[in-house]
Protein backbone atom coordinates (compact mmCIF):
# COMPACT_ATOMS: atom_id res chain seq x y z
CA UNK A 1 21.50 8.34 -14.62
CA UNK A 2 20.17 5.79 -12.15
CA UNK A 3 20.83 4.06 -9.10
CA UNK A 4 19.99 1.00 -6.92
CA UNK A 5 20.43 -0.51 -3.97
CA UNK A 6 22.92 -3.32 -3.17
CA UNK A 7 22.96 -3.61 0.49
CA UNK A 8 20.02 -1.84 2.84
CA UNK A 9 21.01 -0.30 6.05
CA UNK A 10 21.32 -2.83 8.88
CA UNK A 11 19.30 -0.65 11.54
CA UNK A 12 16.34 1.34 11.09
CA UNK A 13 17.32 4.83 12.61
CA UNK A 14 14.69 4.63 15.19
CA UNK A 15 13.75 1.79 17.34
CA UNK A 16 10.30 -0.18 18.19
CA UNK A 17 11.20 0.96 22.09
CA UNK A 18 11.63 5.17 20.32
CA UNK A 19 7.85 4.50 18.80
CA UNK A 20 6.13 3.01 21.69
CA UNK A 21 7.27 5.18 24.02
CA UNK A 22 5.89 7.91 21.21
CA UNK A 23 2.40 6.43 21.02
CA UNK A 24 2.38 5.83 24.65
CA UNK A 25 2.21 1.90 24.41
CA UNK A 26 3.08 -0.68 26.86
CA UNK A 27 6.51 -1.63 26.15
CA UNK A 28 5.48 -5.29 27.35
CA UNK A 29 3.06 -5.39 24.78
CA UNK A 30 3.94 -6.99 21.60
CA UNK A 31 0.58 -7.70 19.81
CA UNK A 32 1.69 -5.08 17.20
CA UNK A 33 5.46 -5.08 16.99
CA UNK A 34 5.62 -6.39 13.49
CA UNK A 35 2.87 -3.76 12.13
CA UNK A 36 5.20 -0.75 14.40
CA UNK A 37 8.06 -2.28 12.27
CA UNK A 38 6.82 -2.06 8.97
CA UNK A 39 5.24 1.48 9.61
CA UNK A 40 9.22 2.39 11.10
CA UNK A 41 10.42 1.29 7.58
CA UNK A 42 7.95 2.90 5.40
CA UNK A 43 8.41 6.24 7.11
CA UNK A 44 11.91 5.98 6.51
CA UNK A 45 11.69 4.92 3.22
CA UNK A 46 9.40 7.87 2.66
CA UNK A 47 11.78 10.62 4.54
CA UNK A 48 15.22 9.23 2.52
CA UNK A 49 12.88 9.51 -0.80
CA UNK A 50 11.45 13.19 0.18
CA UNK A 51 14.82 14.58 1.84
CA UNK A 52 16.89 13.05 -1.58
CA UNK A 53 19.19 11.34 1.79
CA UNK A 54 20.05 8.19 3.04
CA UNK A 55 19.36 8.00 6.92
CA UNK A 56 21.52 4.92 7.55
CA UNK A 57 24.46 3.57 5.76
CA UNK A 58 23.43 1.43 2.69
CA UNK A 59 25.73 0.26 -0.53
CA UNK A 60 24.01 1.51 -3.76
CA UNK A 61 25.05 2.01 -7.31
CA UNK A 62 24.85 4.91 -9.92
CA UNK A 63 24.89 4.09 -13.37
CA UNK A 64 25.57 6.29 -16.53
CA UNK A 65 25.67 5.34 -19.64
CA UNK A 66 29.50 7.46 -20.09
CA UNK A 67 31.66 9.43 -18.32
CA UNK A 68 30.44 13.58 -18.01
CA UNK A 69 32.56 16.09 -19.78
CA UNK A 70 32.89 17.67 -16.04
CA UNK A 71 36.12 16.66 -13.87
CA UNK A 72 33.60 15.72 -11.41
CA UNK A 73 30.34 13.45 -10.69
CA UNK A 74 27.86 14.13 -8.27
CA UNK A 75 27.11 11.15 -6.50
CA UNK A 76 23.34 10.45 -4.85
CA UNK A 77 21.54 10.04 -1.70
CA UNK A 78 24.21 11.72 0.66
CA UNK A 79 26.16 11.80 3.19
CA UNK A 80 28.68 9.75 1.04
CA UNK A 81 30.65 7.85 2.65
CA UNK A 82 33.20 6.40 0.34
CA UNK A 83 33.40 4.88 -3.52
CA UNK A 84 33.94 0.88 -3.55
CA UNK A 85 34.25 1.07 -6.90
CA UNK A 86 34.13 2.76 -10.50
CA UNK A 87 33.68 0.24 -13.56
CA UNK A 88 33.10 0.80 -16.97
CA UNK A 89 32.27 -1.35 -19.95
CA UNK A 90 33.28 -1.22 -23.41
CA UNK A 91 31.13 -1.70 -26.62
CA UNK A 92 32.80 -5.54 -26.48
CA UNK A 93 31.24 -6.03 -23.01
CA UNK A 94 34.79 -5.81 -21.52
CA UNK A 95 34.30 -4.51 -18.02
CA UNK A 96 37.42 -2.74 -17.02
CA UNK A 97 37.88 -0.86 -13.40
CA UNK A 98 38.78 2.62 -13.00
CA UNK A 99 42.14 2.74 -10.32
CA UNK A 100 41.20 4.47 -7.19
CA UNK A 101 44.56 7.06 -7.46
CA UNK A 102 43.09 8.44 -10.72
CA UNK A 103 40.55 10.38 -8.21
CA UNK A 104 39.82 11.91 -5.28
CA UNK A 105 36.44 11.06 -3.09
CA UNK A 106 34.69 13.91 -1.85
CA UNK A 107 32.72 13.45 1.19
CA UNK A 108 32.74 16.38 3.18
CA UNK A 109 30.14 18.27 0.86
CA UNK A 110 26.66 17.15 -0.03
CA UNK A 111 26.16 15.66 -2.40
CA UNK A 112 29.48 14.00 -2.19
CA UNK A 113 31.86 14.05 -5.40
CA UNK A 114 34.04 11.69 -7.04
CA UNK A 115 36.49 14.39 -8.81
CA UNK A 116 39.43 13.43 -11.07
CA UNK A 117 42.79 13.69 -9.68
CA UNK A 118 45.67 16.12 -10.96
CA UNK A 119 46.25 15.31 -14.68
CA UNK A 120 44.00 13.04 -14.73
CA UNK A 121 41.09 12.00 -16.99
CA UNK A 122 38.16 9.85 -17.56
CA UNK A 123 38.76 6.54 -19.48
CA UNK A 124 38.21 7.53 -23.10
CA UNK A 125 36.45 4.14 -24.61
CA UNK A 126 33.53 3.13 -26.78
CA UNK A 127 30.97 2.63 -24.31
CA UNK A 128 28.65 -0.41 -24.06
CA UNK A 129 25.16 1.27 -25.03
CA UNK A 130 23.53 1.53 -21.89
CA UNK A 131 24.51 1.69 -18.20
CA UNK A 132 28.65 1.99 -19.37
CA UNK A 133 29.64 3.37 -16.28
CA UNK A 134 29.04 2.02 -12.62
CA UNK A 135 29.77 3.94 -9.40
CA UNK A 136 29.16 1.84 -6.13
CA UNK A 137 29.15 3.69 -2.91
CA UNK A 138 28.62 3.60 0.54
CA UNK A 139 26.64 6.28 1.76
CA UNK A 140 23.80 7.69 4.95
CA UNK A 141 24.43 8.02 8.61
CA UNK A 142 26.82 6.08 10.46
CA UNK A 143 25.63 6.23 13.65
CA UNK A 144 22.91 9.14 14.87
CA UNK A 145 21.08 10.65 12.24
CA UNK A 146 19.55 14.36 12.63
CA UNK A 147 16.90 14.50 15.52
CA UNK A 148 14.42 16.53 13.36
CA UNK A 149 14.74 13.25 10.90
CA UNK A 150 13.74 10.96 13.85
CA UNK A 151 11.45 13.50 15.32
CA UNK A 152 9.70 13.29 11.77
CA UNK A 153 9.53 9.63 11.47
CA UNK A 154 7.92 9.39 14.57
CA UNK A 155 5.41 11.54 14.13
CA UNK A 156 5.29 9.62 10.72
CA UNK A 157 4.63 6.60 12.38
CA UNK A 158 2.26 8.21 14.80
CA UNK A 159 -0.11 8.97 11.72
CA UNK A 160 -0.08 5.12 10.44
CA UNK A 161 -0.86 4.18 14.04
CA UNK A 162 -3.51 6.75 14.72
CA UNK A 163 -5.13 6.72 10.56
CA UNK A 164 -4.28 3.01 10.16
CA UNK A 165 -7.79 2.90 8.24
CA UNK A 166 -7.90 5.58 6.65
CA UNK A 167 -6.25 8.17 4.31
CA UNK A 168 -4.05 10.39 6.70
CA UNK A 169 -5.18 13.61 6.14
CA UNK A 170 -2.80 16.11 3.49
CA UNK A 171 -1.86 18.89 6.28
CA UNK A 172 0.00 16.10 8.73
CA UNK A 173 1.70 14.82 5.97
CA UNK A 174 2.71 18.64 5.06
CA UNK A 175 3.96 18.70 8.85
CA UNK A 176 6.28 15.36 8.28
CA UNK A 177 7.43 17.25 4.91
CA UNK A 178 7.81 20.66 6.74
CA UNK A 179 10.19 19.17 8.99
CA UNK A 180 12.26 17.29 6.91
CA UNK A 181 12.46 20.27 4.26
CA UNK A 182 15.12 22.42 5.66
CA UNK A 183 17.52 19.20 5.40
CA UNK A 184 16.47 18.11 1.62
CA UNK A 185 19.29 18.23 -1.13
CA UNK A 186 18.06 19.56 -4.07
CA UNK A 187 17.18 17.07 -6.99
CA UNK A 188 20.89 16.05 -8.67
């Protein structure tokens, strides 16, 4: 099983106002905007990767190489916000797409689910030999995420700003981990 992103999220869940007002900057100030803006993506980055979560909505794709014996597949990086698609390929190459009434999206649990539909079952085919099946989803926050996650990319961002020379030291990372832990889905 894999997965990759198609589309990244439009707006970083905090803003360049959020982390200047966290380091105490002058908001007038913009001699370091674009270094504040890189340091905003890479702690998100960082807290979707640790928490298993995607903090704003994004498109990505799961691949499997077949369908699972279970009436159900677990799909990554919740909250899951609805399936696009489901394709599969045959041994020919023929790329054929599953229809939408043979299942039913799950996206009020985390991880979301796509589960098969009454009497229904996954295409039985000879499946190309790698990456058969593709699941494309659309998936994080729409809207607010959790304040603990901004509260931890802050403070993220406040240890680039504050160690940008240095190697930020193992306990304050523990502390951006610590907060983010209660909210991390366990690995799929």
């Amino acid at each position: 099983m894999g997965y990759k992103l198609i589309t990244p999220i439009a707006t970083e869940p905090i803003t360049l106002t959020e982390v200047k007002r966290h380091l105490r900057l002058d908001l007038d100030d913009t001699s370091e905007d674009d270094q504040l803006n890189k340091w905003i993506i890479s702690a998100r980055e960082y807290g979707e990767t640790y928490t298993r979560r995607a903090f704003g909505t994004q498109t990505r794709e799961l691949t499997l190489n077949n369908f699972p014996c279970a009436s159900y597949i677990e799909i990554p990086k919740p909250p899951l916000q609805a399936i696009t698609s489901i394709t599969y390929k045959d041994s020919n190459g023929t790329v054929k797409t599953m229809p939408d009434t043979d299942y039913i999206v799950d996206i009020d649990n985390e991880p979301g689910k796509v589960v098969l539909g009454y009497s229904k079952s996954w295409p039985v085919f000879t499946p190309y030999p790698i990456n058969a099946v593709r699941i494309r989803f659309v998936c994080g926050y729409n809207g607010d995420i959790p304040s603990c996650f901004k509260d931890a990319m802050l403070f993220h961002v406040g240890l680039f700003y504050k160690y940008r020379d240095e190697a930020i030291p193992k306990d304050h990372i523990d502390t951006v981990n610590r907060i983010y832990y209660p909210n991390r889905i366990p690995q799929l």
